[in-house]
N, C-alpha and C. Protein backbone atom coordinates (compact mmCIF):
# COMPACT_ATOMS: atom_id res chain seq x y z
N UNK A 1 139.41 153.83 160.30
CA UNK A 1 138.19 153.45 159.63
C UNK A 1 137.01 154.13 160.32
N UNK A 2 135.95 154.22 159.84
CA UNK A 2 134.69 155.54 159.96
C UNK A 2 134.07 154.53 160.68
N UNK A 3 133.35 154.48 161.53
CA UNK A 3 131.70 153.77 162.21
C UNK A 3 131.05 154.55 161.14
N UNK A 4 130.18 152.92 160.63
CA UNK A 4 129.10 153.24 159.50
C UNK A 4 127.75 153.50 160.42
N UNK A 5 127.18 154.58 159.73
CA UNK A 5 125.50 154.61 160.50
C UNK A 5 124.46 153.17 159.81
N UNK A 6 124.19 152.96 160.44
CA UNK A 6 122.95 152.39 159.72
C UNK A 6 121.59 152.92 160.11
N UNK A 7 120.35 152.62 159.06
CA UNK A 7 119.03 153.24 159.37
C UNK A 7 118.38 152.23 158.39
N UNK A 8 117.16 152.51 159.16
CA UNK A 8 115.67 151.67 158.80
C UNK A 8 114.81 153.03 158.84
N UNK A 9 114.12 152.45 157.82
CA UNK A 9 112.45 153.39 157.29
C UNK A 9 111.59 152.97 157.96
N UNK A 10 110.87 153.54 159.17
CA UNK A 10 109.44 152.90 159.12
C UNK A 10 108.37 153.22 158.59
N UNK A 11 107.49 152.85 157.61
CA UNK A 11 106.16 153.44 156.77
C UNK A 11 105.00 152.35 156.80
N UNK A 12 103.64 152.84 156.44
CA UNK A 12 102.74 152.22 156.54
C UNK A 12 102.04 152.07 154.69
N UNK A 13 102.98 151.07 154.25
CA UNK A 13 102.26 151.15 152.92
C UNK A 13 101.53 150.29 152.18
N UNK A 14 100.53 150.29 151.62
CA UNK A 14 99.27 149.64 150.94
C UNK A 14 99.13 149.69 149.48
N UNK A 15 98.88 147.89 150.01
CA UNK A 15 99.37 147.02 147.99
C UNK A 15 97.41 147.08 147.46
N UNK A 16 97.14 148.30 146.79
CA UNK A 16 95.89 148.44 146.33
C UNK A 16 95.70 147.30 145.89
N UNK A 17 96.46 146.73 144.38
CA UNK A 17 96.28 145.74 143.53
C UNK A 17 96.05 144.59 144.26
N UNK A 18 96.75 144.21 145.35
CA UNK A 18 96.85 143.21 146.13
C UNK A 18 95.34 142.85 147.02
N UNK A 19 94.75 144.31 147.36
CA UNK A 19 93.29 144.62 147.67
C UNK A 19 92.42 144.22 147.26
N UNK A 20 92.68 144.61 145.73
CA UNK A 20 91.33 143.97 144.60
C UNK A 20 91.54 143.11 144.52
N UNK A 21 93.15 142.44 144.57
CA UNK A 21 92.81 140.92 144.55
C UNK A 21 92.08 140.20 145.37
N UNK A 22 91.91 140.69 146.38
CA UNK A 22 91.53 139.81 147.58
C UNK A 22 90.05 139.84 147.45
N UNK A 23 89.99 141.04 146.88
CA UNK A 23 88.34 141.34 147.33
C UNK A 23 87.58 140.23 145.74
N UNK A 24 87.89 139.95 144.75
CA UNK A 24 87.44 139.47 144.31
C UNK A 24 87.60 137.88 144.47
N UNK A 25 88.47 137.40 144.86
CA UNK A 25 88.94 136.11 145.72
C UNK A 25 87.51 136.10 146.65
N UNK A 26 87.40 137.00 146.91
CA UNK A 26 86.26 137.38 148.24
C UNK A 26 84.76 137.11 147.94
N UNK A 27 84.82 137.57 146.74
CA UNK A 27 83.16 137.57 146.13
C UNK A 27 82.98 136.05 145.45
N UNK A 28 84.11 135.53 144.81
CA UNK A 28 83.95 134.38 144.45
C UNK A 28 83.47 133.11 145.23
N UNK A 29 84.12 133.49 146.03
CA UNK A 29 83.96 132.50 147.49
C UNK A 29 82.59 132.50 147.72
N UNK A 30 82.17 133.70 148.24
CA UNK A 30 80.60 134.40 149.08
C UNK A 30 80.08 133.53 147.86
N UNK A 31 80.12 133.91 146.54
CA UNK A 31 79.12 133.43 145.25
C UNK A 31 78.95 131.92 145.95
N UNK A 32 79.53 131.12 145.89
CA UNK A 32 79.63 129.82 145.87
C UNK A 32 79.58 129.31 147.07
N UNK A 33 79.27 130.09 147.90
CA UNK A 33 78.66 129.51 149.70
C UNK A 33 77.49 129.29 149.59
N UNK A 34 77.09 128.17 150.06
CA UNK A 34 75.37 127.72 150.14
C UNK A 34 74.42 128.90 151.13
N UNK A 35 75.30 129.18 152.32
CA UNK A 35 74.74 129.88 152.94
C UNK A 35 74.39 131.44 152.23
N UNK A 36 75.14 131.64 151.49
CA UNK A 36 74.83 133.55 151.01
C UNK A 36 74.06 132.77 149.62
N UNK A 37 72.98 131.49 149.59
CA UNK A 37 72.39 131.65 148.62
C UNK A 37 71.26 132.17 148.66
N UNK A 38 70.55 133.08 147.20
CA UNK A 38 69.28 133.69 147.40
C UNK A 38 69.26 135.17 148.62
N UNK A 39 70.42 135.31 149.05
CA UNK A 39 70.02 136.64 149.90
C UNK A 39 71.21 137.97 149.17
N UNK A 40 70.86 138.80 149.59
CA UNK A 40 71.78 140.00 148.95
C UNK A 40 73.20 139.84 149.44
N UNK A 41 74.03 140.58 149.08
CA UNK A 41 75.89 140.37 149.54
C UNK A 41 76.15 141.14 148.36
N UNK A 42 77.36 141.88 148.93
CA UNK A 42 77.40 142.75 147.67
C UNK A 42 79.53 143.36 148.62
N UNK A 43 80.63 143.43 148.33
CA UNK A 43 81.62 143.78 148.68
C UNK A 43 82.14 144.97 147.98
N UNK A 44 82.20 145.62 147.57
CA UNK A 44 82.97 147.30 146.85
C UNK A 44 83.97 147.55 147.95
N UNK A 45 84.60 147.54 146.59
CA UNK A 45 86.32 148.32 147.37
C UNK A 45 85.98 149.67 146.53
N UNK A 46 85.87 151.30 147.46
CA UNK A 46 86.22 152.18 146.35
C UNK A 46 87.98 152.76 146.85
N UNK A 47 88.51 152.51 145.75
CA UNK A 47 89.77 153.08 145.61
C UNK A 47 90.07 154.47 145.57
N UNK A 48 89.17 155.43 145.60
CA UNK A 48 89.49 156.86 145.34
C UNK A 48 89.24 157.42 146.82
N UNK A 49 88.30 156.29 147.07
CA UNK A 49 88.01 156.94 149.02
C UNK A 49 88.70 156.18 150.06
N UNK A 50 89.23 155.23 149.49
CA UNK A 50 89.83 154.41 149.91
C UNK A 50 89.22 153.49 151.59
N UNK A 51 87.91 152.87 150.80
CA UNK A 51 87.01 152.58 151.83
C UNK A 51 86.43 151.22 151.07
N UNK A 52 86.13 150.01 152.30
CA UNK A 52 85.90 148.84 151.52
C UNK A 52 84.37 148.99 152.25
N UNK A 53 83.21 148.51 151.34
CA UNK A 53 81.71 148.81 152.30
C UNK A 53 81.34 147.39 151.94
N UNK A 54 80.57 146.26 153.18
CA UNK A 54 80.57 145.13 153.20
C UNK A 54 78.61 145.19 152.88
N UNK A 55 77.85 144.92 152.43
CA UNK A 55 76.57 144.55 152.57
C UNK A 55 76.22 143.24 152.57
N UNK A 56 75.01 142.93 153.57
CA UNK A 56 74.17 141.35 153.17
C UNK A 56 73.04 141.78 154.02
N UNK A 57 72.43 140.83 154.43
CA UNK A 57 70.89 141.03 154.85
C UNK A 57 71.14 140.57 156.29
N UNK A 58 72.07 140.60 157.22
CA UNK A 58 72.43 140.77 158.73
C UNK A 58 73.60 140.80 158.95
N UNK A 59 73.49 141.06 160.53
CA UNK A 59 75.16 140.93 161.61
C UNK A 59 75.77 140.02 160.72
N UNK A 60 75.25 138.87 161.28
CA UNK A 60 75.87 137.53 161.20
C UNK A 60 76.46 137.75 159.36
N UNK A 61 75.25 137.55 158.47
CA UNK A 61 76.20 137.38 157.29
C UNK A 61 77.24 138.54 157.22
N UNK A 62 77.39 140.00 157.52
CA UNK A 62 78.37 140.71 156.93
C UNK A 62 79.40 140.45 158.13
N UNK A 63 79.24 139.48 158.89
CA UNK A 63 80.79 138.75 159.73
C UNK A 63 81.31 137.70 159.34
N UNK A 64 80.28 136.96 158.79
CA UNK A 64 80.95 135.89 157.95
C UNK A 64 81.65 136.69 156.48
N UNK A 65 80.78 137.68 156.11
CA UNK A 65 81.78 138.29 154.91
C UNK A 65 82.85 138.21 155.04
N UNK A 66 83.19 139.46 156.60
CA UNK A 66 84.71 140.07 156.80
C UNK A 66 85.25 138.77 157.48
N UNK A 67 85.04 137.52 158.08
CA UNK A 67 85.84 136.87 157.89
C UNK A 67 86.82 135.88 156.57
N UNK A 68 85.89 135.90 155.82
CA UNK A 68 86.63 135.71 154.38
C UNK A 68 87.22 136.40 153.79
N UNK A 69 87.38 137.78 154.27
CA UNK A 69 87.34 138.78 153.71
C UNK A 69 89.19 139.19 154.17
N UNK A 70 89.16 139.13 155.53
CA UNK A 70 90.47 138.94 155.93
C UNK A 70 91.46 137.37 156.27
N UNK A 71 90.79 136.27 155.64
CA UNK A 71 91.41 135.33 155.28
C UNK A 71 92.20 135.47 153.72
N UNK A 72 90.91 136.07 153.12
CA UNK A 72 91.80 136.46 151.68
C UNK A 72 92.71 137.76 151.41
N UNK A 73 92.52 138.88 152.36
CA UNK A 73 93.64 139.54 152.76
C UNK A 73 95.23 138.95 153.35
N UNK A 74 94.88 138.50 154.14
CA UNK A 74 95.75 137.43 155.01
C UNK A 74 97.05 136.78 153.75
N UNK A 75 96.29 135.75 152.97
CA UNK A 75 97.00 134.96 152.04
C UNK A 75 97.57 135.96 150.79
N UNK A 76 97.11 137.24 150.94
CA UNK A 76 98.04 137.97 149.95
C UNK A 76 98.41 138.80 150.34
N UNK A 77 99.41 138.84 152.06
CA UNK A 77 100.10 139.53 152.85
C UNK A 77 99.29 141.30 152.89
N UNK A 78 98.37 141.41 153.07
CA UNK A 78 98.05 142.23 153.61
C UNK A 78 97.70 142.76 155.05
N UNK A 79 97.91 143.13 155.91
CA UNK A 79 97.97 143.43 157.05
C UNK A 79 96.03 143.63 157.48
N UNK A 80 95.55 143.15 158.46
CA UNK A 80 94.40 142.90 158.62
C UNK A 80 94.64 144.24 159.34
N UNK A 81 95.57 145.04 160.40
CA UNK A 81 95.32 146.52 160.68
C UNK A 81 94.54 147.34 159.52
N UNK A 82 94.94 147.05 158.18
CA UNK A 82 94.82 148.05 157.12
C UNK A 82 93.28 148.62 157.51
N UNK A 83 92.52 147.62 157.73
CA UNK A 83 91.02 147.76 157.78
C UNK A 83 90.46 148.70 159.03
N UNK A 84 89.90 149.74 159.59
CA UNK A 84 89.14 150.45 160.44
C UNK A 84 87.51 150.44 160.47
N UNK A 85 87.01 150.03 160.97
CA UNK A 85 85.58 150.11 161.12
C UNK A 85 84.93 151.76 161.57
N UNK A 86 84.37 152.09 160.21
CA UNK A 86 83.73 154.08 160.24
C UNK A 86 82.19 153.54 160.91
N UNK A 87 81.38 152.75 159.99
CA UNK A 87 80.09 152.81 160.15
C UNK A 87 79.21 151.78 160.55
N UNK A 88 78.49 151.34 161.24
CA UNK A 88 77.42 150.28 160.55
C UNK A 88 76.13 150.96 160.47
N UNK A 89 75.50 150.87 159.57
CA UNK A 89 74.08 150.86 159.60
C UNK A 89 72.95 150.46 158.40
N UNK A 90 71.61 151.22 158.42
CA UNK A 90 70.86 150.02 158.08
C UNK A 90 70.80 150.36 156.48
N UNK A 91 70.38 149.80 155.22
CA UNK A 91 70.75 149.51 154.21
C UNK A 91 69.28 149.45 153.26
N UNK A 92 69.37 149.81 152.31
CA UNK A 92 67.82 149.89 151.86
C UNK A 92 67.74 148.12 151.69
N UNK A 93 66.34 147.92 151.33
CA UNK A 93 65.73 146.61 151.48
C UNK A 93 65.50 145.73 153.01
N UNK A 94 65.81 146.33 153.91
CA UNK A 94 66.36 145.51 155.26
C UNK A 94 67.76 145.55 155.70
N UNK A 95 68.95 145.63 154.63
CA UNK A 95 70.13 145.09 155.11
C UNK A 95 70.56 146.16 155.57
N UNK A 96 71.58 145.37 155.95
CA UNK A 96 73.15 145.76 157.04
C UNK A 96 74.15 146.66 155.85
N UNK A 97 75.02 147.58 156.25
CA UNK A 97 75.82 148.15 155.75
C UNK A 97 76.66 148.32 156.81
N UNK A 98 78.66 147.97 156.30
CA UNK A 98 79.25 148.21 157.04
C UNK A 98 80.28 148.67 156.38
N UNK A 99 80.86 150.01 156.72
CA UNK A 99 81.69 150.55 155.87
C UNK A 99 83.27 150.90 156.60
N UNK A 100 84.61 150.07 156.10
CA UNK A 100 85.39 150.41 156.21
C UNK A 100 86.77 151.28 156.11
N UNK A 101 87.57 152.06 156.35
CA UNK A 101 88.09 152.76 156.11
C UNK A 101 89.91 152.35 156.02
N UNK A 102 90.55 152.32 154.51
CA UNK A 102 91.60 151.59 154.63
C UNK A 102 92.62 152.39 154.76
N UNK A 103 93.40 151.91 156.07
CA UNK A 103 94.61 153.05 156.46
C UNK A 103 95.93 152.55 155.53
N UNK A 104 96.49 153.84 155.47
CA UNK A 104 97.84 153.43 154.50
C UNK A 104 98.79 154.58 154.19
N UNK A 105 98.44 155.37 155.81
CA UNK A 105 99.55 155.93 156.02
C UNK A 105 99.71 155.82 157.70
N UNK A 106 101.28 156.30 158.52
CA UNK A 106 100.82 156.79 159.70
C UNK A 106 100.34 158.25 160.18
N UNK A 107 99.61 158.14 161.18
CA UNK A 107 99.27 159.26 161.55
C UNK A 107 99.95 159.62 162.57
N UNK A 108 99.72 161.11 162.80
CA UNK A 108 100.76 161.86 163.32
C UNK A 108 100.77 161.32 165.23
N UNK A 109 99.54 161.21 165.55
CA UNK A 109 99.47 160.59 166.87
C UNK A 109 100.29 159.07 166.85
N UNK A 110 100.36 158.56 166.24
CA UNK A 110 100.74 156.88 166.27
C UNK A 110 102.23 157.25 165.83
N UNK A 111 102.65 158.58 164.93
CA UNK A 111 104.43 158.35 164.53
C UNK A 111 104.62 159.05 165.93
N UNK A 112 104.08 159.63 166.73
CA UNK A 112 104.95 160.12 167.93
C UNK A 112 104.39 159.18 168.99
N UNK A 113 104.06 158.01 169.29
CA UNK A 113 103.82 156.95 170.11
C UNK A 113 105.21 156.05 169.17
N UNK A 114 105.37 155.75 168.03
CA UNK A 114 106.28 154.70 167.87
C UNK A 114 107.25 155.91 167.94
N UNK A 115 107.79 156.75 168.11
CA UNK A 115 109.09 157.80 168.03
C UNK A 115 109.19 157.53 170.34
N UNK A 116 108.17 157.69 170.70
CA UNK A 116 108.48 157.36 172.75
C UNK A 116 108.73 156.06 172.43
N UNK A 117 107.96 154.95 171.49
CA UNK A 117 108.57 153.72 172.05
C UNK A 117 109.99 153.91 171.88
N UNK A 118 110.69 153.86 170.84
CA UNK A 118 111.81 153.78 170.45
C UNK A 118 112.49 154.67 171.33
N UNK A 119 112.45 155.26 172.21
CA UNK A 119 112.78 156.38 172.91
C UNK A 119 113.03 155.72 174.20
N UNK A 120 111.92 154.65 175.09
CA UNK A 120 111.71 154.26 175.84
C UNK A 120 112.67 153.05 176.04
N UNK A 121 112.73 152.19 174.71
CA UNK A 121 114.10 151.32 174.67
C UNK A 121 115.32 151.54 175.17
N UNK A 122 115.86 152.86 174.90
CA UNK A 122 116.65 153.45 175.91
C UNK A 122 118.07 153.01 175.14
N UNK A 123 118.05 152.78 174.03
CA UNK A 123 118.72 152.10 172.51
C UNK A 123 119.35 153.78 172.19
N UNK A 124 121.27 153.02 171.82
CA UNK A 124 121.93 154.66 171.07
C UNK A 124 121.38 155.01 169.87
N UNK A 125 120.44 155.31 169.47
CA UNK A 125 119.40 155.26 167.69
C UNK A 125 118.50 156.70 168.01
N UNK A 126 118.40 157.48 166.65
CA UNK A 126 117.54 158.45 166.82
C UNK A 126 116.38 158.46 165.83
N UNK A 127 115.50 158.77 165.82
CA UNK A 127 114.32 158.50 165.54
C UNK A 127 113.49 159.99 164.88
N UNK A 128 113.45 160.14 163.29
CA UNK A 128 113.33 161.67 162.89
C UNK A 128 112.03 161.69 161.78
N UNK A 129 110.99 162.21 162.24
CA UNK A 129 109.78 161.84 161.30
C UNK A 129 109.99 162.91 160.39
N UNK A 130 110.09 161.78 158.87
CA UNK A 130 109.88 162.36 157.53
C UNK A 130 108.30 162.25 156.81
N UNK A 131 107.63 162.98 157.41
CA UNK A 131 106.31 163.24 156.43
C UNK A 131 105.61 161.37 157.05
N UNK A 132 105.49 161.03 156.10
CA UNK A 132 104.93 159.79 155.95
C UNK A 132 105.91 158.42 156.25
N UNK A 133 107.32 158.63 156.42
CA UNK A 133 107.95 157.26 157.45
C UNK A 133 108.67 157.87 158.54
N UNK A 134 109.30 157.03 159.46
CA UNK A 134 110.68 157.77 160.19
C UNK A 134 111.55 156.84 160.11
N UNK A 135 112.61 157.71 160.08
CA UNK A 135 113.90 157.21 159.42
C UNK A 135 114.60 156.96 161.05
N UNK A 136 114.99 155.96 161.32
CA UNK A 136 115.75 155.65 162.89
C UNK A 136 116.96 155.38 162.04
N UNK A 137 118.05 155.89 162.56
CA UNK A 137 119.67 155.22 162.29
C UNK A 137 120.34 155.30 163.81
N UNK A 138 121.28 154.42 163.48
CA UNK A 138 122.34 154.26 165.11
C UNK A 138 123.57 153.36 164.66
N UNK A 139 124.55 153.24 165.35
CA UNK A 139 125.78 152.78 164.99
C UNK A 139 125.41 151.01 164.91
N UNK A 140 124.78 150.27 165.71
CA UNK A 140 124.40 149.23 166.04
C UNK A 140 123.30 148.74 165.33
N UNK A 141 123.41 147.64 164.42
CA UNK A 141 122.31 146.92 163.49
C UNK A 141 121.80 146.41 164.74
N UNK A 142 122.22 145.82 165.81
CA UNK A 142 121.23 144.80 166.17
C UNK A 142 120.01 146.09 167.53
N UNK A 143 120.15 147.50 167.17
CA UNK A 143 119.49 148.00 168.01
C UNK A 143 118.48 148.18 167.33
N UNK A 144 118.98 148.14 165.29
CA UNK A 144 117.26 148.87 164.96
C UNK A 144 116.70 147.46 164.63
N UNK A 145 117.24 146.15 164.70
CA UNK A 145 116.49 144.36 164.73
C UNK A 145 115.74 145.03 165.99
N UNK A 146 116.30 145.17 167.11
CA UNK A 146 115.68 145.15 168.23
C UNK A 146 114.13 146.13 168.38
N UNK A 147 114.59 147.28 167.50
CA UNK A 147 113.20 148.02 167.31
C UNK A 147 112.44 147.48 166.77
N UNK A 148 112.82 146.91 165.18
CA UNK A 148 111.64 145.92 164.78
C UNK A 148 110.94 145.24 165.45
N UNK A 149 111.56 144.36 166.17
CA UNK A 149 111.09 143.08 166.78
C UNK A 149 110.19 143.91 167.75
N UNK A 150 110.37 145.16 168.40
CA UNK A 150 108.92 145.85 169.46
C UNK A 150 108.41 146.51 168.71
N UNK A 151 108.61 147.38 167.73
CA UNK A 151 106.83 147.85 167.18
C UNK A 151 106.15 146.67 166.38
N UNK A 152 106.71 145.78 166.20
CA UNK A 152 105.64 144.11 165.68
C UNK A 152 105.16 143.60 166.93
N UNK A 153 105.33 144.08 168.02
CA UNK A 153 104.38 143.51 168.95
C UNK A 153 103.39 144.86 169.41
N UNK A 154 103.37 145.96 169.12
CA UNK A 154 102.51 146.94 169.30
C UNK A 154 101.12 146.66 169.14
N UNK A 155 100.10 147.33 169.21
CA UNK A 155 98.87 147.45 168.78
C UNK A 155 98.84 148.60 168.04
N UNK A 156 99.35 149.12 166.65
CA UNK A 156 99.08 149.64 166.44
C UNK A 156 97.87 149.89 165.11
N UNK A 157 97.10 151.05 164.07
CA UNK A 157 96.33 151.01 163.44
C UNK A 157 96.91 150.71 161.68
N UNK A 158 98.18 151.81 161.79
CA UNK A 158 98.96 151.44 160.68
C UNK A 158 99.31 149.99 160.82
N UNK A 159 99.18 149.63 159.43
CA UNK A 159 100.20 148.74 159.17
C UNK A 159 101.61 148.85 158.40
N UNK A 160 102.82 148.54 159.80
CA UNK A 160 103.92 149.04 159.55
C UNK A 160 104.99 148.51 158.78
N UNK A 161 105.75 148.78 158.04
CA UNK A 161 106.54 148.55 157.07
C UNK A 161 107.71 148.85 157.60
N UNK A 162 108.69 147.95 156.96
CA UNK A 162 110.07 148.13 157.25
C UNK A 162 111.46 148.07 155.94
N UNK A 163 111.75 149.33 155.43
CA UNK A 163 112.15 149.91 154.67
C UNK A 163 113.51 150.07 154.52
N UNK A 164 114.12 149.75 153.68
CA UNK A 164 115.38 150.32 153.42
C UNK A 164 116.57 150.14 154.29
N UNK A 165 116.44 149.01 155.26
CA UNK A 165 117.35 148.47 156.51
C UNK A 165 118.49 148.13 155.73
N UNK A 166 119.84 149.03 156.32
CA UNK A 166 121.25 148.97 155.56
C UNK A 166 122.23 149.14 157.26
């Protein structure tokens, strides 16, 4: 009888629809807070730049935004990594502008940091970057559990996905 390989995908992929959901979950909320009454607030997701830009009339309110903001991410499994902070600055009328940048792939620095971790485990599994995931296989299921279970404790920017585990 053959030793079967097994392999896992790792990728960083992003539920747009799941985005807009949130973000309008998001505005509904802000609408109906006493506190964002009478002052500006304004949330845009653009999807083609793939950048969420937060406005209100200070710090404080566009932190109370993004905390609602990733509570309602949160409850529709989106990974709060997804989000990067590009900009803040100042906004016509007085306000605040803060513009985020949504990741939803890995990058080439972060697939060769998770390719040494997996390396560093010291695990019989090889680790081969395809474009946008890497494919790890090894004779032993419980070595690529074991990889899972350490790049979910990483810090990393992607948010990582786990694909096709056979």
């Amino acid at each position: 009888m053959a030793v079967k390989e097994h392999s896992l995908d790792i990728s960083a992929k992003f539920d747009m629809q799941e985005m807009k959901n949130a973000v309008i979950q998001a505005q509904k909320e802000i609408e109906n807070r006493y506190d964002f009454k009478g002052i500006s607030k304004d949330i845009d997701l653009n999807i083609g730049a793939k950048s969420l830009t937060l406005v209100s009339a200070s710090d404080n309110k566009i932190d109370a935004m993004l905390d609602i903001m990733i509570s309602k991410m949160n409850k529709r499994g989106i990974s709060i990594n997804s989000l990067e902070e590009v900009k803040k600055e100042d906004s016509s009328g007085g306000n605040r502008k803060y513009t985020y940048k949504i990741i939803d792939s890995i990058e080439k620095d972060e697939a060769k940091k998770i390719q040494t971790e997996i390396k560093n485990l010291k695990l019989k599994v090889t680790a081969l970057n395809q474009g946008d995931t890497i494919r790890v296989t090894g004779k032993n299921i419980d070595d690529l559990q074991t990889i899972m279970k350490h790049l979910k404790t990483l810090d990393l920017k992607a948010p990582l996905v786990f694909d096709n585990f056979k």
